[in-house]
C-alpha atoms as a PDB file:
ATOM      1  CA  UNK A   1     -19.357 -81.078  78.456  1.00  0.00           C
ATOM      2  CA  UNK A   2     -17.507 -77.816  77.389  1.00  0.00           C
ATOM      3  CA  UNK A   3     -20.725 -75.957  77.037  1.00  0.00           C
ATOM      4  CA  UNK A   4     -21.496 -76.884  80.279  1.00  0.00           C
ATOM      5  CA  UNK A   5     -18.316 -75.582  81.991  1.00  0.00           C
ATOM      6  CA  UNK A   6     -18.699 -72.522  80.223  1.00  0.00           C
ATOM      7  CA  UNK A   7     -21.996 -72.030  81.455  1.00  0.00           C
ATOM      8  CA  UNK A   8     -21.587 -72.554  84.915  1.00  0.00           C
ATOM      9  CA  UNK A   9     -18.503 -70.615  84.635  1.00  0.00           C
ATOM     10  CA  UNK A  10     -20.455 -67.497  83.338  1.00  0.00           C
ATOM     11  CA  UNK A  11     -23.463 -68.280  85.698  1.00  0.00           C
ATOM     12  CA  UNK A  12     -20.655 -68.050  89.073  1.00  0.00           C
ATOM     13  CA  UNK A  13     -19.395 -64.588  87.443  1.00  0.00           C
ATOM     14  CA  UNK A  14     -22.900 -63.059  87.178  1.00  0.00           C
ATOM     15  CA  UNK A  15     -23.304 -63.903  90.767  1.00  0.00           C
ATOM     16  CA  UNK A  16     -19.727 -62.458  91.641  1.00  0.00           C
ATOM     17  CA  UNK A  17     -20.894 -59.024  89.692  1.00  0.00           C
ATOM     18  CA  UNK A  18     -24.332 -58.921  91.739  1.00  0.00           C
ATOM     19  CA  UNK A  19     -23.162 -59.654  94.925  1.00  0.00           C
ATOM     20  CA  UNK A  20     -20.506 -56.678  94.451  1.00  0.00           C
ATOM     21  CA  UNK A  21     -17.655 -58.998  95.629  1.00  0.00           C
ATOM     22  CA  UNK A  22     -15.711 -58.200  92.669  1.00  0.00           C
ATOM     23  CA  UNK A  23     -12.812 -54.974  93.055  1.00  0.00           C
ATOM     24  CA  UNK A  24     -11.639 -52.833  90.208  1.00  0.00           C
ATOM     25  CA  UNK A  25      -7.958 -54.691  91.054  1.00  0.00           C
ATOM     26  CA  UNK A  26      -9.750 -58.221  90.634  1.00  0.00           C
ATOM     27  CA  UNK A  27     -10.135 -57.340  86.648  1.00  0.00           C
ATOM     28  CA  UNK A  28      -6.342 -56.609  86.359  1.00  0.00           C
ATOM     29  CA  UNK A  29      -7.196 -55.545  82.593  1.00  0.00           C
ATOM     30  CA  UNK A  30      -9.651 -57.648  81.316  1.00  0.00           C
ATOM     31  CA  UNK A  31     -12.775 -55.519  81.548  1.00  0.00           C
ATOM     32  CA  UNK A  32     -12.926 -55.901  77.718  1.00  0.00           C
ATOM     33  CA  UNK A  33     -13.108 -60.006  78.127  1.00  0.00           C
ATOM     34  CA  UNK A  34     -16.184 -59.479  80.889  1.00  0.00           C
ATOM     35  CA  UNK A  35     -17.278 -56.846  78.303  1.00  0.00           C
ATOM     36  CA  UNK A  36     -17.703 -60.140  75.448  1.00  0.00           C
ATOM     37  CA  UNK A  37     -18.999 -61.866  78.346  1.00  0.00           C
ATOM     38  CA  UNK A  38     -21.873 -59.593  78.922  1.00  0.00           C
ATOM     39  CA  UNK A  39     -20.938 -59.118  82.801  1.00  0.00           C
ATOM     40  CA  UNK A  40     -22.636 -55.954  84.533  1.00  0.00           C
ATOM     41  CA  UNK A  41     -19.923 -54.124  86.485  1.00  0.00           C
ATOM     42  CA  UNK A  42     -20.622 -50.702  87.494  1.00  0.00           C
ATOM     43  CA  UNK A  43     -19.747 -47.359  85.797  1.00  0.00           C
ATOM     44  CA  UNK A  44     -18.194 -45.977  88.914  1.00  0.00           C
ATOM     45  CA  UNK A  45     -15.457 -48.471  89.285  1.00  0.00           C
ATOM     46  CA  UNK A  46     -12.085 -46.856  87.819  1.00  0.00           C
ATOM     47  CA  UNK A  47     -11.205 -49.934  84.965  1.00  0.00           C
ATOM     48  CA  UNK A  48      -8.765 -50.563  82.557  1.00  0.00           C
ATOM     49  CA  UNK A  49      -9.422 -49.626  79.266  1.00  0.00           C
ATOM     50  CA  UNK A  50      -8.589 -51.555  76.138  1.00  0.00           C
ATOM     51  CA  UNK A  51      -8.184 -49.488  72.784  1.00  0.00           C
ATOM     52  CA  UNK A  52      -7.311 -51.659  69.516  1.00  0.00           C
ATOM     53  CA  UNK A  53      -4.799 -50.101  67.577  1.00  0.00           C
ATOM     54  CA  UNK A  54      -3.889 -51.268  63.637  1.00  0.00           C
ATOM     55  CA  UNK A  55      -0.723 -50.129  61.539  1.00  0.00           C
ATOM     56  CA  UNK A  56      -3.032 -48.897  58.776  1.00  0.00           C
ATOM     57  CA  UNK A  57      -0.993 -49.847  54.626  1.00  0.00           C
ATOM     58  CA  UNK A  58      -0.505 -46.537  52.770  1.00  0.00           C
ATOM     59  CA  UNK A  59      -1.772 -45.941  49.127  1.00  0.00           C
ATOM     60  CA  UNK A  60      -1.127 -47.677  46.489  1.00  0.00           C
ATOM     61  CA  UNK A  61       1.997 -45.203  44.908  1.00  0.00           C
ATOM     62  CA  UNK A  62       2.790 -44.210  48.562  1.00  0.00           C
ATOM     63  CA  UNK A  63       5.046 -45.700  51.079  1.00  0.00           C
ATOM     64  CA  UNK A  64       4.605 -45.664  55.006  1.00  0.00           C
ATOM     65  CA  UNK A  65       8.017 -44.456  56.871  1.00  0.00           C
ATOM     66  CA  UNK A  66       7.648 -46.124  60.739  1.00  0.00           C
ATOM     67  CA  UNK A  67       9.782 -44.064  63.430  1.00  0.00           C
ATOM     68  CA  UNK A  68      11.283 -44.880  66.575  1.00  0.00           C
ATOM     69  CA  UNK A  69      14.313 -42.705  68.692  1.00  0.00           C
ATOM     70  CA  UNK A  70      14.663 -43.196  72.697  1.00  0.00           C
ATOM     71  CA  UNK A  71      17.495 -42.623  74.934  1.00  0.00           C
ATOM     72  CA  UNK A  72      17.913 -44.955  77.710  1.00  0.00           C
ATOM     73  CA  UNK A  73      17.986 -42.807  80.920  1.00  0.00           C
ATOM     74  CA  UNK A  74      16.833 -39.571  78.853  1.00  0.00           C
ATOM     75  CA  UNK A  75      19.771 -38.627  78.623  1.00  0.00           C
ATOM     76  CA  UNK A  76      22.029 -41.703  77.909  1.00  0.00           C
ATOM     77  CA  UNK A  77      22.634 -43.701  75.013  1.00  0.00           C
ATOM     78  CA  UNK A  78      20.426 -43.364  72.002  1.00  0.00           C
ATOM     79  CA  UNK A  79      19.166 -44.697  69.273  1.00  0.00           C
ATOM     80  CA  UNK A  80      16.955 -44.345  66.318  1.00  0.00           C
ATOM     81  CA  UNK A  81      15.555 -47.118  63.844  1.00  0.00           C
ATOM     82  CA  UNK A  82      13.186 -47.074  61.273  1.00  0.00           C
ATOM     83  CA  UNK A  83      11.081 -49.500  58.406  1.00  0.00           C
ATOM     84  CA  UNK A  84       9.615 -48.459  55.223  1.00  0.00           C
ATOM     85  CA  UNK A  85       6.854 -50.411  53.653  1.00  0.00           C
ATOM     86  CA  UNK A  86       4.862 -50.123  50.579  1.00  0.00           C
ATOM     87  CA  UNK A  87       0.949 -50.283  50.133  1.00  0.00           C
ATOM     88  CA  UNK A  88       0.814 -53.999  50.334  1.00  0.00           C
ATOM     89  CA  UNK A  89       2.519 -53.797  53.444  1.00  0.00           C
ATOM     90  CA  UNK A  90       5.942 -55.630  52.214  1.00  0.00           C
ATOM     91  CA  UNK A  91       8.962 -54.119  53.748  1.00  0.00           C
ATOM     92  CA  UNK A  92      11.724 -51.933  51.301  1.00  0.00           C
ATOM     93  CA  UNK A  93      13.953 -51.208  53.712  1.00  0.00           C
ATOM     94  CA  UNK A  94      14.854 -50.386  57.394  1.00  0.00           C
ATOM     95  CA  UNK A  95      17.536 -49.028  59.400  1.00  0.00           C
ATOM     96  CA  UNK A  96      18.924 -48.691  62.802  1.00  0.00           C
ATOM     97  CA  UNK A  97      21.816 -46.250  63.855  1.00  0.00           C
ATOM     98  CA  UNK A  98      23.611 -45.475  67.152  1.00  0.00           C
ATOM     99  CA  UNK A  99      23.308 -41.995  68.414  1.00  0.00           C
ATOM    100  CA  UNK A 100      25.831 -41.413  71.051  1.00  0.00           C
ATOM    101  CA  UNK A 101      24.780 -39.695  74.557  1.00  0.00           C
ATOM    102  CA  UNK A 102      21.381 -37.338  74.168  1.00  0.00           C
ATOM    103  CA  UNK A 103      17.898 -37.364  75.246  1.00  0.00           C
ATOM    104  CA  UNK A 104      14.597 -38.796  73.835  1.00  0.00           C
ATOM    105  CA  UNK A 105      13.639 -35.393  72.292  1.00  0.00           C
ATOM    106  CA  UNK A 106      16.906 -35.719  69.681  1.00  0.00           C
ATOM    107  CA  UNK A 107      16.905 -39.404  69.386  1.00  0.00           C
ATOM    108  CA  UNK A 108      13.242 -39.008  67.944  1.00  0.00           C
ATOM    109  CA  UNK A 109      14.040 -36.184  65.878  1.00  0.00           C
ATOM    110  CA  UNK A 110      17.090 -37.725  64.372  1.00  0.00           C
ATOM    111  CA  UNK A 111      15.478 -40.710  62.822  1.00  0.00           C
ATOM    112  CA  UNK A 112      13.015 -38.576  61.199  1.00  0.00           C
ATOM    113  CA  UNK A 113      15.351 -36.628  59.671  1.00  0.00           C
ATOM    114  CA  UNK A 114      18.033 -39.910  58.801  1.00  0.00           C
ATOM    115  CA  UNK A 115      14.939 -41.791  57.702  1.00  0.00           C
ATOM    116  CA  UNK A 116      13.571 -38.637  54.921  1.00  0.00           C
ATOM    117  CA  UNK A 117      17.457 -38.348  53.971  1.00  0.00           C
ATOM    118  CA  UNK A 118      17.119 -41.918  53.161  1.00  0.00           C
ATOM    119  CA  UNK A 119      14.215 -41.901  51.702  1.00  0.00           C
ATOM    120  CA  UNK A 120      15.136 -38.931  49.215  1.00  0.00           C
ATOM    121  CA  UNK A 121      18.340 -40.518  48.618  1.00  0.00           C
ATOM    122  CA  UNK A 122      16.250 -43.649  47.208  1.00  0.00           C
ATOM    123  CA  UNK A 123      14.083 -41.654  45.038  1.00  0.00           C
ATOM    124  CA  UNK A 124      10.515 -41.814  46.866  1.00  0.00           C
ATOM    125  CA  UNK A 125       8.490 -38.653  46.498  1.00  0.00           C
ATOM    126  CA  UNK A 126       5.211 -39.529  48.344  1.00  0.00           C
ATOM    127  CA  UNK A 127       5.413 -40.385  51.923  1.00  0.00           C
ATOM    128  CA  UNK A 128       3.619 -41.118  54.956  1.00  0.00           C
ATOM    129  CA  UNK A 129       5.569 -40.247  58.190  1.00  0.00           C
ATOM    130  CA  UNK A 130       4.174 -42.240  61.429  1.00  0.00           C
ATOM    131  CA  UNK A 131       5.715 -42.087  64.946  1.00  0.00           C
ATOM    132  CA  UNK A 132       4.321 -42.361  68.206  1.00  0.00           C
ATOM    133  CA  UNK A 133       5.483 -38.910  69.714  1.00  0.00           C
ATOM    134  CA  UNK A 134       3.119 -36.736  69.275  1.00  0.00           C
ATOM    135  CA  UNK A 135       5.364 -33.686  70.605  1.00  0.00           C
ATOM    136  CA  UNK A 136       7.794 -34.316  67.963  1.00  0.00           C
ATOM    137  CA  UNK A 137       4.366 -34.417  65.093  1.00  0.00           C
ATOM    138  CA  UNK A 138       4.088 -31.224  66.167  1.00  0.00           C
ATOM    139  CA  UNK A 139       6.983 -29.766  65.909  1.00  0.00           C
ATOM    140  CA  UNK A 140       7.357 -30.584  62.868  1.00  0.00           C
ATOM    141  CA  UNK A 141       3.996 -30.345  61.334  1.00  0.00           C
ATOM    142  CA  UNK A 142       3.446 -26.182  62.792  1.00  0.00           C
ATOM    143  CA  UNK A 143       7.151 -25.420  61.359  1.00  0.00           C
ATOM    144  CA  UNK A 144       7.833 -23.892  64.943  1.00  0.00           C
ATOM    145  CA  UNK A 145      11.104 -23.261  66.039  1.00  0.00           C
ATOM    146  CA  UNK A 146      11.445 -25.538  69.125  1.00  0.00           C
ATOM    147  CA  UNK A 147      14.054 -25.508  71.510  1.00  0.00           C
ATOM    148  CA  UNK A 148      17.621 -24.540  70.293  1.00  0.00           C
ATOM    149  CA  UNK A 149      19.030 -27.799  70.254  1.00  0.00           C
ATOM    150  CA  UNK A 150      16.981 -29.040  67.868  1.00  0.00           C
ATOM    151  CA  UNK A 151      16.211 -26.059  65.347  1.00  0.00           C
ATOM    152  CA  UNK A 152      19.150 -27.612  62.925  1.00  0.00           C
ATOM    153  CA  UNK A 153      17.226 -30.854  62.867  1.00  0.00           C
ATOM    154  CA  UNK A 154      13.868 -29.103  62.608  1.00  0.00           C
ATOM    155  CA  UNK A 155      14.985 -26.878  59.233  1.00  0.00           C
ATOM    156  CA  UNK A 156      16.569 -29.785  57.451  1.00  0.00           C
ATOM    157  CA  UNK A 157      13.495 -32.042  58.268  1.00  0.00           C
ATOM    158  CA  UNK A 158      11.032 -28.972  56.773  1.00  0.00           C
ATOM    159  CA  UNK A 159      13.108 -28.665  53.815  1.00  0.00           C
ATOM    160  CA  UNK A 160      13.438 -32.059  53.024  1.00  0.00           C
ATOM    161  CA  UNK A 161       9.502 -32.403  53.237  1.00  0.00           C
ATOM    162  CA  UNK A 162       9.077 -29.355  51.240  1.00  0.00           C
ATOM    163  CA  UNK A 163      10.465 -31.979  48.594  1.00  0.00           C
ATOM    164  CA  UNK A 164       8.281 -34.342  48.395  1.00  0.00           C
ATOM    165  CA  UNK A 165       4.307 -35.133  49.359  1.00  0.00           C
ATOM    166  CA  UNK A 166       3.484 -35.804  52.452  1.00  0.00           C
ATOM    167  CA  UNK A 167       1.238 -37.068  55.322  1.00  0.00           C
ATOM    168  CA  UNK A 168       2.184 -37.333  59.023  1.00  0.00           C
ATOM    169  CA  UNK A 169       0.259 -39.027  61.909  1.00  0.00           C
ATOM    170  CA  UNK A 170       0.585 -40.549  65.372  1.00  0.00           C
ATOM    171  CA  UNK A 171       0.320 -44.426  66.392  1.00  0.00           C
ATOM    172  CA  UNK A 172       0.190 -45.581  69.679  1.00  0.00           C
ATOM    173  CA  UNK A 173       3.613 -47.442  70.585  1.00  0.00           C
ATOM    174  CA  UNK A 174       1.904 -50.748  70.452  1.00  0.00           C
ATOM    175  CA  UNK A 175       1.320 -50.231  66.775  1.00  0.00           C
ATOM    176  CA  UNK A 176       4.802 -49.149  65.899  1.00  0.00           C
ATOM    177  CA  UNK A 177       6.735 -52.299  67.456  1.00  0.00           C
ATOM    178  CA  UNK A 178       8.447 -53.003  64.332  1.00  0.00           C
ATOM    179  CA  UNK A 179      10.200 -49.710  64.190  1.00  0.00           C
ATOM    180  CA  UNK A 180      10.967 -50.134  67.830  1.00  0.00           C
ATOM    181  CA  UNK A 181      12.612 -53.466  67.339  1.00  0.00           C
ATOM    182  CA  UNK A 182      15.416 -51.741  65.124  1.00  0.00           C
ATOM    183  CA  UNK A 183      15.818 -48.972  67.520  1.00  0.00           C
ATOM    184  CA  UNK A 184      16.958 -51.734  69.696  1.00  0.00           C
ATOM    185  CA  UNK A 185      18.875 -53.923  67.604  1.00  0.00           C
ATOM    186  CA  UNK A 186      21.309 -50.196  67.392  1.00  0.00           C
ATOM    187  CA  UNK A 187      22.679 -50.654  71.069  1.00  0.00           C
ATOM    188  CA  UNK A 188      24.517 -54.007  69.343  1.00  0.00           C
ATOM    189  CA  UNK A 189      26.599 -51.467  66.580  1.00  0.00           C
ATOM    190  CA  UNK A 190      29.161 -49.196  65.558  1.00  0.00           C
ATOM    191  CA  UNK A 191      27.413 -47.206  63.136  1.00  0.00           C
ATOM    192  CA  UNK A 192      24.553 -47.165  60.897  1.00  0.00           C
ATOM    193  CA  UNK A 193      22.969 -49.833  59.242  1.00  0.00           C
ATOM    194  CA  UNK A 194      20.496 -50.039  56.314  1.00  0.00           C
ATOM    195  CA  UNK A 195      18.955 -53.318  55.459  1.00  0.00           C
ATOM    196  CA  UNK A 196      16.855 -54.359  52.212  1.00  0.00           C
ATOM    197  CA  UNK A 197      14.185 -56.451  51.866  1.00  0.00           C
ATOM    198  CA  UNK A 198      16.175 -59.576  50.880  1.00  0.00           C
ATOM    199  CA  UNK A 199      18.325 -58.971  53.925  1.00  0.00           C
ATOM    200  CA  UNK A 200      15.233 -58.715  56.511  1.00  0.00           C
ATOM    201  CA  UNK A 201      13.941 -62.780  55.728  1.00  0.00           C
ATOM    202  CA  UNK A 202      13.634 -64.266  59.454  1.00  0.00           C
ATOM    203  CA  UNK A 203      13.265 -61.190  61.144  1.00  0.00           C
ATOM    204  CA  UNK A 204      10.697 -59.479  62.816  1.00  0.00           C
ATOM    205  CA  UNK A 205       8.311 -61.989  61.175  1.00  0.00           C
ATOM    206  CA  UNK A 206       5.515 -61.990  63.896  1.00  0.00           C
ATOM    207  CA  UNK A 207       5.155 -58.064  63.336  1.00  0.00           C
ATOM    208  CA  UNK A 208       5.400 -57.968  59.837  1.00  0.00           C
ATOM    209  CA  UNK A 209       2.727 -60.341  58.950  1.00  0.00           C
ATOM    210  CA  UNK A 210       0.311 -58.610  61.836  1.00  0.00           C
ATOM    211  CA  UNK A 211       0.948 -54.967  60.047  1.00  0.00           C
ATOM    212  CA  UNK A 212       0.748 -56.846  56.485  1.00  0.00           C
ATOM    213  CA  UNK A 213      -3.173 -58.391  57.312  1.00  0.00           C
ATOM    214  CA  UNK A 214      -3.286 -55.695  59.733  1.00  0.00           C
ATOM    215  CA  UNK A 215      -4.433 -57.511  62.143  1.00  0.00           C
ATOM    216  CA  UNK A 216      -4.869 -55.436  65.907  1.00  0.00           C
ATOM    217  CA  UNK A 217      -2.882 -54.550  68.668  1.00  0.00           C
ATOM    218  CA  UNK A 218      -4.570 -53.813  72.110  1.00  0.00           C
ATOM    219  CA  UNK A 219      -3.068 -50.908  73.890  1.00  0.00           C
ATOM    220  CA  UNK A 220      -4.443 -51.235  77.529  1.00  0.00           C
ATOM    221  CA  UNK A 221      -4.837 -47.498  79.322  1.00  0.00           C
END
């Protein structure tokens, strides 16, 4: 009985695609589900496209250091948060920290820079620096000087990186959800907060275990 559902089911679509009934607004995102499906729908139609996107484990002897700054109303009220987690994908620590009023520019570049003090300060010296700003990778990865405002942040994040090995590279925002979830747990605090392994049990749990098997996020476009 199933099989035959799903047959007829497929059999109506195929006559949708050939009759040209169906509209690029009809799809509403799932071209990649009629793509499985083996539907014909023309090139020329302006789709959706789905991407997959993994948080990729570091190295073994290497940890992966997660960003995430925004300002809500850029400017307005900021905030930066951050995980760390080793090459089995286990979490060692993560923090989130109010900013005060600034834009998105400075919230981004402060958690970089709080999350590499921190990281020093714990006695890590290989490190792989993911965000999903690729203006800010820049920045920092062509040691330019960048707009005034931020050439303070930009010297102590080169030095500190001068310290230690390192990679940097850009994930979409759907693959850095865990570092956005402490970024938002900030508007709910005083000051900063740094939180240990032990101390994380309950929370975030869906994300974790997705990044841990790495299983995929779709990022639609």
């Amino acid at each position: 009985m199933p099989h035959a559902i799903i047959s007829k089911t497929w059999y109506h679509l195929q006559n949708l695609c050939r009759s040209n009934i169906w509209e690029p607004e009809h799809l509403k995102g799932d071209v990649f589900a009629a793509g499985l499906l083996k539907l014909k729908i023309p090139e020329t139609r302006n789709y959706q496209k789905c991407k997959i996107v993994y948080w990729l484990k570091p190295d073994p002897g290497w940890v992966k250091l997660n960003t995430d700054g925004a300002s809500k109303g850029n400017p307005g009220l900021a905030r930066a948060g951050s995980i760390v987690k080793d090459y089995e994908g286990k979490v060692i620590f993560a923090f989130y920290e109010p900013i005060g009023f600034t834009n998105n520019m400075v919230a981004k570049m402060h958690d970089v820079l709080r999350g590499l003090d921190i990281y020093l300060e714990k006695g890590f010296s290989k490190v792989w620096l993911e965000l999903d700003a690729l203006h800010i990778i820049h920045l920092i990865s062509r040691q330019v000087r960048g707009a005034w405002y931020i050439q303070n942040m930009l010297q102590h994040i080169q030095i500190y990186l001068k310290q230690m090995e390192v990679k940097i590279s850009h994930i979409f925002r759907e693959g850095n959800q865990a570092a956005d979830y402490f970024a938002n747990q900030a508007l709910e605090i005083d000051e900063i907060s740094i939180i240990n392994h032990d101390q994380l049990r309950g929370r975030i749990t869906g994300i974790v275990k997705m990044d841990r098997l790495s299983l995929p996020y779709f990022r639609f476009s």
